[in-house]
Structures are given as C-alpha cells and as structure tokens.
N, C-alpha and C. Protein backbone atom coordinates (compact mmCIF):
# COMPACT_ATOMS: atom_id res chain seq x y z
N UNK A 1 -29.72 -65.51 -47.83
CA UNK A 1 -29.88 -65.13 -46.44
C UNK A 1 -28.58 -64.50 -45.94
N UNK A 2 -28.82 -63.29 -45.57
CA UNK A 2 -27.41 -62.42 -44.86
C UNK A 2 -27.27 -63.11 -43.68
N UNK A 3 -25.76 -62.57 -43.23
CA UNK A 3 -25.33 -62.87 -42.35
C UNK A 3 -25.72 -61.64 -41.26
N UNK A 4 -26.06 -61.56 -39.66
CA UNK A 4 -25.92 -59.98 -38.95
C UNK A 4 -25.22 -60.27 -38.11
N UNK A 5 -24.06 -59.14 -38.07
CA UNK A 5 -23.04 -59.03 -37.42
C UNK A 5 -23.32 -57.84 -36.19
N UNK A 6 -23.73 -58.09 -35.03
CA UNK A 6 -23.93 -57.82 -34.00
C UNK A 6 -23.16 -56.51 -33.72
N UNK A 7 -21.53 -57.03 -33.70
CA UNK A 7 -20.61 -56.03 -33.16
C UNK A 7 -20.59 -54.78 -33.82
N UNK A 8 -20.70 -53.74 -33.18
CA UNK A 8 -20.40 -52.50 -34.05
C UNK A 8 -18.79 -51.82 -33.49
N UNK A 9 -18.08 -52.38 -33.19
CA UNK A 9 -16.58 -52.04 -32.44
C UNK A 9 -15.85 -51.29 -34.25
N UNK A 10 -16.39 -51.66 -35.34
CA UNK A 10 -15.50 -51.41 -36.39
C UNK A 10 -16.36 -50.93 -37.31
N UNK A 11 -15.93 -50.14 -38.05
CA UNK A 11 -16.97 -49.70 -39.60
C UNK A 11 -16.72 -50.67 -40.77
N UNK A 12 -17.21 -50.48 -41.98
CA UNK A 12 -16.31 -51.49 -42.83
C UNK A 12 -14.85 -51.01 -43.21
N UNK A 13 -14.75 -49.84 -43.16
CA UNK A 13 -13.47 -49.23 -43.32
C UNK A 13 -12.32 -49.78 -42.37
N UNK A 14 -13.03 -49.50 -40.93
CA UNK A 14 -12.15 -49.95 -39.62
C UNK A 14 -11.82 -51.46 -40.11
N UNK A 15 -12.52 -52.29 -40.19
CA UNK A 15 -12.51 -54.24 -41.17
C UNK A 15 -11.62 -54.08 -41.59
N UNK A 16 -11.26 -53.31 -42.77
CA UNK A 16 -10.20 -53.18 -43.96
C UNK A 16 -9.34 -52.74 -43.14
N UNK A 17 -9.06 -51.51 -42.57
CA UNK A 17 -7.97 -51.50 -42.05
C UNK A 17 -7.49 -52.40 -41.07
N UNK A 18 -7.98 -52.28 -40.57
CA UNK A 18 -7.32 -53.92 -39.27
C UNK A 18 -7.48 -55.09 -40.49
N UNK A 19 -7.62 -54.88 -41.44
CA UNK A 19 -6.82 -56.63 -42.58
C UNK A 19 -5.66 -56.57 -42.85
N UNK A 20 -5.47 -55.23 -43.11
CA UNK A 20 -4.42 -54.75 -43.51
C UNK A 20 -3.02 -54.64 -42.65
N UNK A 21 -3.57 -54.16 -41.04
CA UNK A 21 -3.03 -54.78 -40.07
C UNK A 21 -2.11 -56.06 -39.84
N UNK A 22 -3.09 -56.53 -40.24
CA UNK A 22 -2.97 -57.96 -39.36
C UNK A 22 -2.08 -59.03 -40.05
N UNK A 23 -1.41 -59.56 -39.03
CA UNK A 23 0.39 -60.29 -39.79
C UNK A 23 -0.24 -61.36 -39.92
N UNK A 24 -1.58 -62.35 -39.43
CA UNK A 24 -1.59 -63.58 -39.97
C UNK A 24 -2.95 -63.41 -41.18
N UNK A 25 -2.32 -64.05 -42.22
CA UNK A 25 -2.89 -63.93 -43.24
C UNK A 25 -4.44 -64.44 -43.48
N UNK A 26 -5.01 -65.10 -42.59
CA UNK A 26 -6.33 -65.93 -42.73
C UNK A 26 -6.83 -64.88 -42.20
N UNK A 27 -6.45 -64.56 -40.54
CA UNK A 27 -7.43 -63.48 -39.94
C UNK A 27 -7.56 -62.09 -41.05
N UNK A 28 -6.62 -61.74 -41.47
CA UNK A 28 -6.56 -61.14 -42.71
C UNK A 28 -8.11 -61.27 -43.56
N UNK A 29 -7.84 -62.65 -44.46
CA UNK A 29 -9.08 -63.11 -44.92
C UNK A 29 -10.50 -62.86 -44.35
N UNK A 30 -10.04 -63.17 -43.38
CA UNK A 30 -11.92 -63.00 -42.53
C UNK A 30 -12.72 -61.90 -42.33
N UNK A 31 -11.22 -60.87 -42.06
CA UNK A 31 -11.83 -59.54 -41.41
C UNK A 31 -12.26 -58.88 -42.78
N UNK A 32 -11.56 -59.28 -44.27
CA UNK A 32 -12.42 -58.99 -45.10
C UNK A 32 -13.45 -59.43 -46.10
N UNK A 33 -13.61 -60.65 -45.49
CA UNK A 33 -15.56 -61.08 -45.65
C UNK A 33 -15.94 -60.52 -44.84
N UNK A 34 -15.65 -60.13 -43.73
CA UNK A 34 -16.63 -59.42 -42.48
C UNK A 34 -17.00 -58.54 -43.37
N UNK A 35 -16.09 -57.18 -44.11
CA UNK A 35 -16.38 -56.33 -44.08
C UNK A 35 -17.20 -56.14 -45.30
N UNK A 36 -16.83 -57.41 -46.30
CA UNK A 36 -17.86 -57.16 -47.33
C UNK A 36 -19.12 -57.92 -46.94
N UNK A 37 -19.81 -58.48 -45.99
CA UNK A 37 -21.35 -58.82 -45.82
C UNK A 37 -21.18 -57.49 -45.06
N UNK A 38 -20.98 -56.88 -44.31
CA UNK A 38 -20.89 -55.34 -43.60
C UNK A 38 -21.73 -54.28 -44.95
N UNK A 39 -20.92 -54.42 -46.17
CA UNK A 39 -21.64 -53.56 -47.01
C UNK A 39 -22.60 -54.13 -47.82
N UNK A 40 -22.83 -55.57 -47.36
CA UNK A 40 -24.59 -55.79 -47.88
C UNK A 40 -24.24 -57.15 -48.89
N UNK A 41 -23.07 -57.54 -48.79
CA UNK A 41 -22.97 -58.88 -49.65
C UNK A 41 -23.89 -60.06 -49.36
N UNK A 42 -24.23 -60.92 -50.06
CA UNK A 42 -24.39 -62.06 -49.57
C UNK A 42 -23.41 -62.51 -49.05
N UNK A 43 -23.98 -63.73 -48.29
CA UNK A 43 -23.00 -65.03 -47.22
C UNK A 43 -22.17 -66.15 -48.78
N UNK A 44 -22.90 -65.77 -49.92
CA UNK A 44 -22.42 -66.85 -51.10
C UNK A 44 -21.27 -65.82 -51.52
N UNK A 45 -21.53 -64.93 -51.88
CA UNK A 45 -20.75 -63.71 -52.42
C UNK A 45 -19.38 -63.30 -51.65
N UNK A 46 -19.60 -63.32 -50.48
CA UNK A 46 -18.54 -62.81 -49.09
C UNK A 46 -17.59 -64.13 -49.13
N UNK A 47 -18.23 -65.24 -49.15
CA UNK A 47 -17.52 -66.70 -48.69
C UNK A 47 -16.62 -66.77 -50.51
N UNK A 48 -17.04 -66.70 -50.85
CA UNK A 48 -16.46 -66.40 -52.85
C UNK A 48 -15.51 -65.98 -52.57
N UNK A 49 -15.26 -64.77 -51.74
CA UNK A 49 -14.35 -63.57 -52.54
C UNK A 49 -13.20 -64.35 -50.83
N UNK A 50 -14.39 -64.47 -50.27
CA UNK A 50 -13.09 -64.78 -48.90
C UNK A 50 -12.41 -66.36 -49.13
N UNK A 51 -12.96 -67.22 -50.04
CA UNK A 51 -11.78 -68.23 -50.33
C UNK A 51 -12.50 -69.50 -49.49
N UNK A 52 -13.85 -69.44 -49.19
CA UNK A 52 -14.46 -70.24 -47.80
C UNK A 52 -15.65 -70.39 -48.25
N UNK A 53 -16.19 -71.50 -47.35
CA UNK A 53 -17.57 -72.18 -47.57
C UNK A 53 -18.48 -71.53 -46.83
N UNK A 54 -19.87 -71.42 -47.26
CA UNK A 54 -20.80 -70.67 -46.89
C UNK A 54 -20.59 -70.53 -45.50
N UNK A 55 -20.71 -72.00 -44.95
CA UNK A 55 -21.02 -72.52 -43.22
C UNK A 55 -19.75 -72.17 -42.24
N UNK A 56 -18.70 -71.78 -43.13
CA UNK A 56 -17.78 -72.15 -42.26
C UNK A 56 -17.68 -69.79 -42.44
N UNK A 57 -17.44 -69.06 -43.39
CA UNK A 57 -17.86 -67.86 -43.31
C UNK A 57 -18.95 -67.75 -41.62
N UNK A 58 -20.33 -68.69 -42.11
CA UNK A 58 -21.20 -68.19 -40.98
C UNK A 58 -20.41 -68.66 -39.50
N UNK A 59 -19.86 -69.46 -39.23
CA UNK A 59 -19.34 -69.70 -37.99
C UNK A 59 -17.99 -68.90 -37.88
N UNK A 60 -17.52 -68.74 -38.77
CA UNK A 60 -16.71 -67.11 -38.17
C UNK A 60 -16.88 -65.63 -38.00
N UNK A 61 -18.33 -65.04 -38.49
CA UNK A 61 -19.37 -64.37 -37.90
C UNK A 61 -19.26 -64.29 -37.09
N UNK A 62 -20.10 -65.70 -36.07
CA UNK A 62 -20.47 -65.81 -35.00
C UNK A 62 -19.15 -65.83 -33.85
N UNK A 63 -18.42 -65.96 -33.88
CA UNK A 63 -16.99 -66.22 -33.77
C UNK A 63 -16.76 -64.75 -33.11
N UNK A 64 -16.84 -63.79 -34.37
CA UNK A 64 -16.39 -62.46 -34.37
C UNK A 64 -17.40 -61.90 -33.45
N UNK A 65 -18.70 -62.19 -33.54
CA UNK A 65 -19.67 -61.72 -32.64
C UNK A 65 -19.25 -61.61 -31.41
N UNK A 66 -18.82 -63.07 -31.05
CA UNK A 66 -18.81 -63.28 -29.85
C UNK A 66 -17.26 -62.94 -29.27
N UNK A 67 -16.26 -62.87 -29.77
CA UNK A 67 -15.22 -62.59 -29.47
C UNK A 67 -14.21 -61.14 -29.93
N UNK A 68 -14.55 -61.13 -31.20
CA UNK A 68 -13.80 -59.92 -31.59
C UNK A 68 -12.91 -60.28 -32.98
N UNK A 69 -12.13 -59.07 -32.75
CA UNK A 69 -11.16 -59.54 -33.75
C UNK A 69 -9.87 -60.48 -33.30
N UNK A 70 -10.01 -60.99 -32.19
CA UNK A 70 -8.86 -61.66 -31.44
C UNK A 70 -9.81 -63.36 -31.79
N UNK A 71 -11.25 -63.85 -31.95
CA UNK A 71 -11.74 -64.40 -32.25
C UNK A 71 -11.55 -64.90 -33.67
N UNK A 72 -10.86 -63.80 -34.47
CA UNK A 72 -10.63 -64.80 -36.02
C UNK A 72 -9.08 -65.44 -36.02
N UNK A 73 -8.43 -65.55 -35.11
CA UNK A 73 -6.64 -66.24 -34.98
C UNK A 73 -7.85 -67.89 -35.34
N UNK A 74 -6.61 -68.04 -35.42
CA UNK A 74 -6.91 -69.86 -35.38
C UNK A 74 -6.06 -70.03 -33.99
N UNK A 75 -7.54 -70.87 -33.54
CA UNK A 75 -6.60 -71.21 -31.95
C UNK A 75 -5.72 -72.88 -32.19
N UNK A 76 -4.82 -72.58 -31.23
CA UNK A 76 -4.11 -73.71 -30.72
C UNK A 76 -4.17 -74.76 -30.66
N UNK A 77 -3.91 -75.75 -31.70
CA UNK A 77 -4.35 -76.87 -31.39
C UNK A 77 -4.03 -78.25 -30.39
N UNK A 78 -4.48 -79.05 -30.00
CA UNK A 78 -3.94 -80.07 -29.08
C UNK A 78 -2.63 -80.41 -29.24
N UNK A 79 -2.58 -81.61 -30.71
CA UNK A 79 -2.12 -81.79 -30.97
C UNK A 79 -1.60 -83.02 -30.61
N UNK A 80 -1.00 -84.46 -30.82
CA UNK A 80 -1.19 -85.62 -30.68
C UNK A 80 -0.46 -86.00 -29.52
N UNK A 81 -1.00 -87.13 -28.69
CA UNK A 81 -0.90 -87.26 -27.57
C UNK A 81 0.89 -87.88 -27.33
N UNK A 82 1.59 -87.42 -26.70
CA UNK A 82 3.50 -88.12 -26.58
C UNK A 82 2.99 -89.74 -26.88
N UNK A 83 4.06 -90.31 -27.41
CA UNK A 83 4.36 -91.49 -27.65
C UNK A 83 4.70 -92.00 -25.86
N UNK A 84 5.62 -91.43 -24.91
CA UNK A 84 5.93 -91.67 -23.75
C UNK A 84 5.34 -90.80 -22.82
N UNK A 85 5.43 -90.85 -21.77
CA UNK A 85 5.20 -90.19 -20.31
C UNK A 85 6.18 -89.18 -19.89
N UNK A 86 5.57 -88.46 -18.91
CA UNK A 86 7.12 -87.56 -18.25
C UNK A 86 8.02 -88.67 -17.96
N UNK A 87 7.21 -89.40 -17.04
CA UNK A 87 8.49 -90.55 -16.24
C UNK A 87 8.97 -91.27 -17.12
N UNK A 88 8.13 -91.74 -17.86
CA UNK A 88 8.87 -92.78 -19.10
C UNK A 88 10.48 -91.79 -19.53
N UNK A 89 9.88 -90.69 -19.80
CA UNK A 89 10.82 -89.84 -20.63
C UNK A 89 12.15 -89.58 -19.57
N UNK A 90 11.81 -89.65 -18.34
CA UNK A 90 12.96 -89.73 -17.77
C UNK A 90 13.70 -90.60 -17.17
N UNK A 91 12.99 -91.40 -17.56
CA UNK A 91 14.08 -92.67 -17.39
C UNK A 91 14.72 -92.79 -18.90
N UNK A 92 14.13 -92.66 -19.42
CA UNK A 92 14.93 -92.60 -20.85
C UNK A 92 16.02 -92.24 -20.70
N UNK A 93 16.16 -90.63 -20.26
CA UNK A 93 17.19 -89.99 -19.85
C UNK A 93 18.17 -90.55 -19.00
N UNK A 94 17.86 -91.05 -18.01
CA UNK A 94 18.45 -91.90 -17.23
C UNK A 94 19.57 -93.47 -17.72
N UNK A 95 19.06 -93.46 -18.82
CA UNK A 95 19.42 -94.89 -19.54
C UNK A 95 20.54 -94.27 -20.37
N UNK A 96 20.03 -93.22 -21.06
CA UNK A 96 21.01 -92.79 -22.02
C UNK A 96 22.23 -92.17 -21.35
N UNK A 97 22.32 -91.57 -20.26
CA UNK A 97 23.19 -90.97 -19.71
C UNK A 97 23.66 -91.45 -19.00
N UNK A 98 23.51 -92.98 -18.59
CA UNK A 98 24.50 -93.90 -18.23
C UNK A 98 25.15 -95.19 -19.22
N UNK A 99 26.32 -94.97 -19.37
CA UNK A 99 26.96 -96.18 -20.39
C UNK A 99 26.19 -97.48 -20.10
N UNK A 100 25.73 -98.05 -21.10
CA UNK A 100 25.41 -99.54 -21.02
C UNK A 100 26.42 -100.59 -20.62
N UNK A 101 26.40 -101.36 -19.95
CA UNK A 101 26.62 -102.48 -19.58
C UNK A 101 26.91 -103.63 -20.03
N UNK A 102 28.49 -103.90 -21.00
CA UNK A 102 28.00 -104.86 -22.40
C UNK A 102 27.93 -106.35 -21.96
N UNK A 103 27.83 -106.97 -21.13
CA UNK A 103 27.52 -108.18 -20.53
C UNK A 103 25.55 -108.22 -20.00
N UNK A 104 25.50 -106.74 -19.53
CA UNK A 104 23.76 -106.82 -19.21
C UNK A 104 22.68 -106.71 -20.64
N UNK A 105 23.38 -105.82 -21.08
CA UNK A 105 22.68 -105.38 -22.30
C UNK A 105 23.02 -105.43 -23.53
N UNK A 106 24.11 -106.25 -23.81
CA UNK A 106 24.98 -106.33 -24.98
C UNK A 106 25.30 -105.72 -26.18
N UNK A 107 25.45 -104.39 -25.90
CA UNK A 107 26.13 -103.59 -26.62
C UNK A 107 26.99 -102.90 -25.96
N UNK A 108 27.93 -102.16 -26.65
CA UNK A 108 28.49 -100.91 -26.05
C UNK A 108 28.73 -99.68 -25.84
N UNK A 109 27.29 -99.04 -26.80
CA UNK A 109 27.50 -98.39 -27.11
C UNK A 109 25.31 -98.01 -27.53
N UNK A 110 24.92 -96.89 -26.96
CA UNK A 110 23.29 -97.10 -27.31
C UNK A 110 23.13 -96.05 -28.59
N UNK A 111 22.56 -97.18 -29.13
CA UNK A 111 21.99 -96.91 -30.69
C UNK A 111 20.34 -96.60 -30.82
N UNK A 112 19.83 -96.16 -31.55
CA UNK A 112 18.62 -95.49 -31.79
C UNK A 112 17.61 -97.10 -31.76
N UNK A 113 18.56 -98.15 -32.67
CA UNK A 113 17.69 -99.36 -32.64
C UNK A 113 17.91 -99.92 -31.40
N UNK A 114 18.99 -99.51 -31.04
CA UNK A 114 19.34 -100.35 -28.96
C UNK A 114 18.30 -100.19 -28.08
N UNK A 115 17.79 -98.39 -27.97
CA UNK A 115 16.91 -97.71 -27.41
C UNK A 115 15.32 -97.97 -27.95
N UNK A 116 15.13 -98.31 -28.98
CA UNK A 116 13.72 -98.91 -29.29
C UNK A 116 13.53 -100.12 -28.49
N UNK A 117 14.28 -101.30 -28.89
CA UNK A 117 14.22 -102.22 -28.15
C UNK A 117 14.12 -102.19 -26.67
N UNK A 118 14.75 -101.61 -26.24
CA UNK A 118 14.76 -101.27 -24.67
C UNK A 118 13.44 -100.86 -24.26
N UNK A 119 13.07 -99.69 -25.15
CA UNK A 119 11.46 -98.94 -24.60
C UNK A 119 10.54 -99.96 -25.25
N UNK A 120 10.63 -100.95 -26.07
CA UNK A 120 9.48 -101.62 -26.32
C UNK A 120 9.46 -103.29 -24.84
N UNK A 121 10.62 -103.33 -24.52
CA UNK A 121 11.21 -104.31 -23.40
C UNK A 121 10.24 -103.54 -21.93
N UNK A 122 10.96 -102.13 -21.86
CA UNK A 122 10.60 -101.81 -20.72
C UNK A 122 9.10 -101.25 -20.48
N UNK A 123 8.71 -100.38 -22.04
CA UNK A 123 7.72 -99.69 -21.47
C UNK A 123 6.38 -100.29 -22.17
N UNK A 124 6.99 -101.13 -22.89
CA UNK A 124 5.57 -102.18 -24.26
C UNK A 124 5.21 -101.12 -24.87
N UNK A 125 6.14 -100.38 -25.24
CA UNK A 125 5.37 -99.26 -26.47
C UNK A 125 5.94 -99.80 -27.60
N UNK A 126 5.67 -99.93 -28.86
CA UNK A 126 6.31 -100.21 -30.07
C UNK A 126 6.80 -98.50 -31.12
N UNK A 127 7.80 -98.15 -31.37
CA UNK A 127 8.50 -96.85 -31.52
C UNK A 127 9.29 -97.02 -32.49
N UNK A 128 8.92 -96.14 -33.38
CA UNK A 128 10.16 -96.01 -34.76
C UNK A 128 11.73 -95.95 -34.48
N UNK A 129 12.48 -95.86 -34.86
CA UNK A 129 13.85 -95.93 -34.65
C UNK A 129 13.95 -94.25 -35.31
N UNK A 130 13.63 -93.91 -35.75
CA UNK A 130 13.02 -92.35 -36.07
C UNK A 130 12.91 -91.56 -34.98
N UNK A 131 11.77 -92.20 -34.44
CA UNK A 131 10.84 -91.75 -33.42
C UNK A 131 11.67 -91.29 -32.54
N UNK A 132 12.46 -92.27 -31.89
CA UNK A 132 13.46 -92.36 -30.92
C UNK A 132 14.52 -90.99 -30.72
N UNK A 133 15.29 -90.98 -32.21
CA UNK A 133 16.13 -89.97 -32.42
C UNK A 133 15.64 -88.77 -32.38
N UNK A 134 14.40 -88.69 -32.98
CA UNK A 134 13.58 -86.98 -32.62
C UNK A 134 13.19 -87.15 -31.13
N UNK A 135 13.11 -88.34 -30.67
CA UNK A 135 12.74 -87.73 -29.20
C UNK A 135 14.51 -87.37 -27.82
N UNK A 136 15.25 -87.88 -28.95
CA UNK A 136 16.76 -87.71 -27.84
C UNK A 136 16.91 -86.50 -28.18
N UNK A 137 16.58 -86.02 -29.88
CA UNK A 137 17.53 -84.89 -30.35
C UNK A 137 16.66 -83.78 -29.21
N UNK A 138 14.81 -83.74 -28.93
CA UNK A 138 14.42 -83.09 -28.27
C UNK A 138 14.71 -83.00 -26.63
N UNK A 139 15.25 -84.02 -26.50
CA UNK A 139 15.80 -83.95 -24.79
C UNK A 139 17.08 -83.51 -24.99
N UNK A 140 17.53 -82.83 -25.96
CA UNK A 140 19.25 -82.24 -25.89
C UNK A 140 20.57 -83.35 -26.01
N UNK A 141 19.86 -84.43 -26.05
CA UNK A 141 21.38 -85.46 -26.12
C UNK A 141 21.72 -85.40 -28.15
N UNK A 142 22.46 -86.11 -28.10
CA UNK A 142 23.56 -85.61 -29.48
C UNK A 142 23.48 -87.20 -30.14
N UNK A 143 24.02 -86.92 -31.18
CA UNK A 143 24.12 -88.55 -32.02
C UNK A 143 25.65 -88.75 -31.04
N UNK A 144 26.56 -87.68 -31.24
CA UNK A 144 28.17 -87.82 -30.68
C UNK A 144 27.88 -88.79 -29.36
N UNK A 145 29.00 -89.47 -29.73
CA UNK A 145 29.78 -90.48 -28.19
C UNK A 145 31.25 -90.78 -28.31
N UNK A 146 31.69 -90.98 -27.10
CA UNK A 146 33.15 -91.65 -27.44
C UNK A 146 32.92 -92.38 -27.79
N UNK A 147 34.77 -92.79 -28.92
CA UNK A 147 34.46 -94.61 -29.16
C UNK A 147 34.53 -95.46 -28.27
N UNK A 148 33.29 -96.42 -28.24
CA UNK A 148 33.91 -97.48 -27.39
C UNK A 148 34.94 -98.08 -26.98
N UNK A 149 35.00 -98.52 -25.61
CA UNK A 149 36.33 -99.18 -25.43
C UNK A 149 35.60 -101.15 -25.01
N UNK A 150 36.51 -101.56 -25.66
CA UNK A 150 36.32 -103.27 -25.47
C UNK A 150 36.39 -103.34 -23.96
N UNK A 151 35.75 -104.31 -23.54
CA UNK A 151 35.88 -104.48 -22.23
C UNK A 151 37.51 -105.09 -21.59
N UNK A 152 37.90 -105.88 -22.26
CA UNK A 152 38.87 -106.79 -21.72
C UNK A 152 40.23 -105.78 -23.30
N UNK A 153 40.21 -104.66 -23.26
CA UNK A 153 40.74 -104.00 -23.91
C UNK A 153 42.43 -103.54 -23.29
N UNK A 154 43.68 -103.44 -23.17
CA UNK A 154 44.60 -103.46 -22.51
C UNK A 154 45.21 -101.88 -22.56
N UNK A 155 45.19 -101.05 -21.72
CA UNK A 155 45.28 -99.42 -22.11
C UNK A 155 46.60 -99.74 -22.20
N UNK A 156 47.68 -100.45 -21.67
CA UNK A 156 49.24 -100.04 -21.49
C UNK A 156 49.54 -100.92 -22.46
N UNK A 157 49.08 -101.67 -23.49
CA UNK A 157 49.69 -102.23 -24.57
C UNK A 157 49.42 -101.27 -25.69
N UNK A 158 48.24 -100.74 -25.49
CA UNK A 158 47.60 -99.53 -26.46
C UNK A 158 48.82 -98.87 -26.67
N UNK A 159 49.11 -98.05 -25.47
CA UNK A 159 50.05 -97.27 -25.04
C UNK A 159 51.60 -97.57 -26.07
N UNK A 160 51.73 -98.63 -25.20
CA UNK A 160 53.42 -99.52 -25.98
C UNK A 160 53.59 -99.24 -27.69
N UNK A 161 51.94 -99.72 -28.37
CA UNK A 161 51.92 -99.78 -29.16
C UNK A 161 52.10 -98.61 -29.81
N UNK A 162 51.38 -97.31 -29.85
CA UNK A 162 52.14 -96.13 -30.49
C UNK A 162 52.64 -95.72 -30.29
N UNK A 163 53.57 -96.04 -28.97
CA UNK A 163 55.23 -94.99 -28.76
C UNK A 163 56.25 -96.21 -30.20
N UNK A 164 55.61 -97.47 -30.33
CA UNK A 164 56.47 -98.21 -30.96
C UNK A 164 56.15 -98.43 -32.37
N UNK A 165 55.36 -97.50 -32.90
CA UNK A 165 55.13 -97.31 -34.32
C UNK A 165 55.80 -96.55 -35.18
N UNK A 166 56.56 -96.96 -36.18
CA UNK A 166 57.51 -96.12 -37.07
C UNK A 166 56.88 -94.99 -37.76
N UNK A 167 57.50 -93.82 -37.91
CA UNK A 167 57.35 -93.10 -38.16
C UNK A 167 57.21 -92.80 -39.74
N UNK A 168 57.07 -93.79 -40.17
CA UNK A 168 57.35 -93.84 -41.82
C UNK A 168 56.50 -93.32 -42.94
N UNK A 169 54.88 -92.42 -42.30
CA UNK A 169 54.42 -91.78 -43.26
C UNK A 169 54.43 -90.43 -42.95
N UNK A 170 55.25 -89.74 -42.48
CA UNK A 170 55.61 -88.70 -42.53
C UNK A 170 56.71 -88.79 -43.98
N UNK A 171 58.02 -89.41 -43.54
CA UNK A 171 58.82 -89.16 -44.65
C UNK A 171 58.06 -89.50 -45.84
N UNK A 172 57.02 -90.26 -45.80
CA UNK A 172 57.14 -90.86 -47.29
C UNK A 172 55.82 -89.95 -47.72
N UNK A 173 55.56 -88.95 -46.97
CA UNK A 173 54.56 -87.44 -47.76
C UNK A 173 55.46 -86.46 -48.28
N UNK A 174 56.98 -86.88 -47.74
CA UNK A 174 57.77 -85.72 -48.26
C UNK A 174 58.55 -86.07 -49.64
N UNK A 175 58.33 -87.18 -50.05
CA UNK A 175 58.99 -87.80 -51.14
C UNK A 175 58.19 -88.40 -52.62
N UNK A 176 57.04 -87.73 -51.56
CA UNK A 176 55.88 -87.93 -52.90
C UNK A 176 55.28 -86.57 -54.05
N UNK A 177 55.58 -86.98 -55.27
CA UNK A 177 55.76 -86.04 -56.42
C UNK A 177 54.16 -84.70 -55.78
N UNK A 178 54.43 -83.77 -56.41
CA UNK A 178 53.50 -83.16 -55.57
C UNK A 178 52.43 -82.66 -57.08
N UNK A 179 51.59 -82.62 -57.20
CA UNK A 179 49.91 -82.56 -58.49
C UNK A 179 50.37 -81.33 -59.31
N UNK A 180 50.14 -81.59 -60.10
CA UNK A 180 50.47 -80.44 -61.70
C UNK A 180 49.43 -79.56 -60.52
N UNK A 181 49.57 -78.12 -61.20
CA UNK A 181 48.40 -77.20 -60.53
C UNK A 181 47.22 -76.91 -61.54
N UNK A 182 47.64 -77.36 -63.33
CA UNK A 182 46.57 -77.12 -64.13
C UNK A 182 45.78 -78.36 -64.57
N UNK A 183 44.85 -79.04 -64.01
CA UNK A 183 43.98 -80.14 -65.12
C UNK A 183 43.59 -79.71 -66.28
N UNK A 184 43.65 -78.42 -66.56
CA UNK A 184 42.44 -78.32 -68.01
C UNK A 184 42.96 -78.66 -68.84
N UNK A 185 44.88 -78.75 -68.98
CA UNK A 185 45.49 -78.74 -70.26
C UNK A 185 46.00 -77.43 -70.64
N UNK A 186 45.40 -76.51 -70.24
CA UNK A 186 46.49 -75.15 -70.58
C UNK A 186 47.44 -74.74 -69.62
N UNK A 187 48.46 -74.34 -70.66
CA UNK A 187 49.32 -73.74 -69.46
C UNK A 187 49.15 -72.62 -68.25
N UNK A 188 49.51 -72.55 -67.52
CA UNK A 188 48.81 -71.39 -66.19
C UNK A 188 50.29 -70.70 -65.71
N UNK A 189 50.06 -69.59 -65.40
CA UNK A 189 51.00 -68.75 -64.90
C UNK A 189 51.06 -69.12 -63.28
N UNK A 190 52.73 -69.05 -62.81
CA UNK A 190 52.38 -69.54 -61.21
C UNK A 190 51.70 -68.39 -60.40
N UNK A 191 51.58 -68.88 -59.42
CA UNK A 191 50.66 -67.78 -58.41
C UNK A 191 52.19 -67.11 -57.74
C-alpha cells in the first residue's frame, strides 16, 4: 500500500534538492523517502532505503502533508521537569551569596554536600551532591572562595607573626647545588 503525498510545493527533483540543502541530517533523510515514494516506491522500500519503520515513514508523510518541509525538523522537546522552583532557586542564590554562619549552620564555608543538606532541610527535596554543583555552576557561581577565616581567629597576631618569620628559605635556595641539565647520560652541549 503506497503512501499519497498531497503536497505538490516540490517535484522529486525539488525533494532531492532541498536534502541536499538541508543542515540537519534526519530532515535530510525524510525529504528523501519523500522523494522516493514520489517516484512510485513502496512505503516498505522508501522506509528501507530511509533507515525507518514502515509507520513511523507513514506519519512523516502526513507530517509533510500537513506542514511542509519545516514539518520534518524534529520538534523541541519538553524535557524533564527542574529538580527546584524559580523561588526555590532563588533562595538558593540567596544562601550561597551570603557567608554561612558557623555557630547557625556549622560550617564555614558552603560545600556542594553543605547545600544538599540544606535544600533537603529546607525544601524536602532529596538532590545529588552532583546535582547541586550543575545547578550553582548554571546560576554562574564558581567552585572558588576565600579561605576561611576561624571565628575567634586573631588578625594582629597573624600579622606579628609574619613580619617575625626568618627569612631563611630564601638563602638556603641560593646554596642549593643546582640539577645536571642531561638525565639521559650523554653528554650535551650548553645552551
């Protein structure tokens, strides 16, 4: 049983050329089963040579009938529903872009496993530690942070402390034998 293709917008020639056209490679495919049931193939024969199952050839026919050649793209798919919400997602943002609290939340610093916990605390979603990082890296935040500072940490002893550190590995890089330039064992000419 043939397939009839309604549209007359193309010859079989016009088919071929617009395959030839065309940058995505399936619509490619289609437009030339179109054009071979066009010159009298079977729907078994056409679906053969086009790489496709009888049924699924006939529903891109109908496809083409009804739409065109803009009808053989593969449309858009959904695609799976966010793990979070807008709002969820911005409070996220909100969390991350304020330092934690290491007495409220006891760390000092938010980690991919810090931030799971938190969204499974706050929002009862359960979330990969994966998950998490593809969803910061997609809101633009970075793995980078400063290092933490201890809370009860003393900046002016910090301070004291490396104006009052000896200087002693400087000299002792200048007194250290300096590496043959050849490992292989042969001798080498200097540069």
């Amino acid at each position: 049983m043939t397939i009839a293709i309604t549209r007359t917008d193309y010859s079989v020639d016009g088919l071929r050329r617009e395959a030839k056209r065309a940058r995505d490679a399936s619509q490619s495919r289609r437009l030339l089963a179109l054009a071979s049931i066009s010159e009298g193939a079977s729907r078994a024969e056409a679906a053969q040579l086009a790489g496709m199952d009888r049924q699924t050839l006939a529903d891109w026919v109908h496809r083409y009938n009804a739409e065109g050649i803009a009808g053989l793209l593969d449309r858009p798919r959904k695609g799976r529903k966010p793990l979070l919400s807008q709002d969820q997602l911005a409070e996220l943002d909100r969390v991350v872009e304020t330092p934690p609290d290491p007495v409220a939340d006891g760390v000092v610093r938010w980690r991919c496993s810090d931030l799971k916990a938190l969204i499974a605390k706050r929002f009862g979603i359960d979330i990969s530690e994966g998950s998490v990082g593809r969803i910061l890296k997609e809101r633009g935040f970075r793995k980078l942070s400063p290092r933490p500072q201890h809370p009860e940490a003393d900046a002016a002893a910090q301070k004291a402390f490396q104006q009052t550190s000896p200087g002693s590995f400087a000299s002792a890089c200048l007194t250290m034998p300096r590496p043959s330039l050849s490992k292989s064992g042969f001798r080498t000419r200097p540069a």
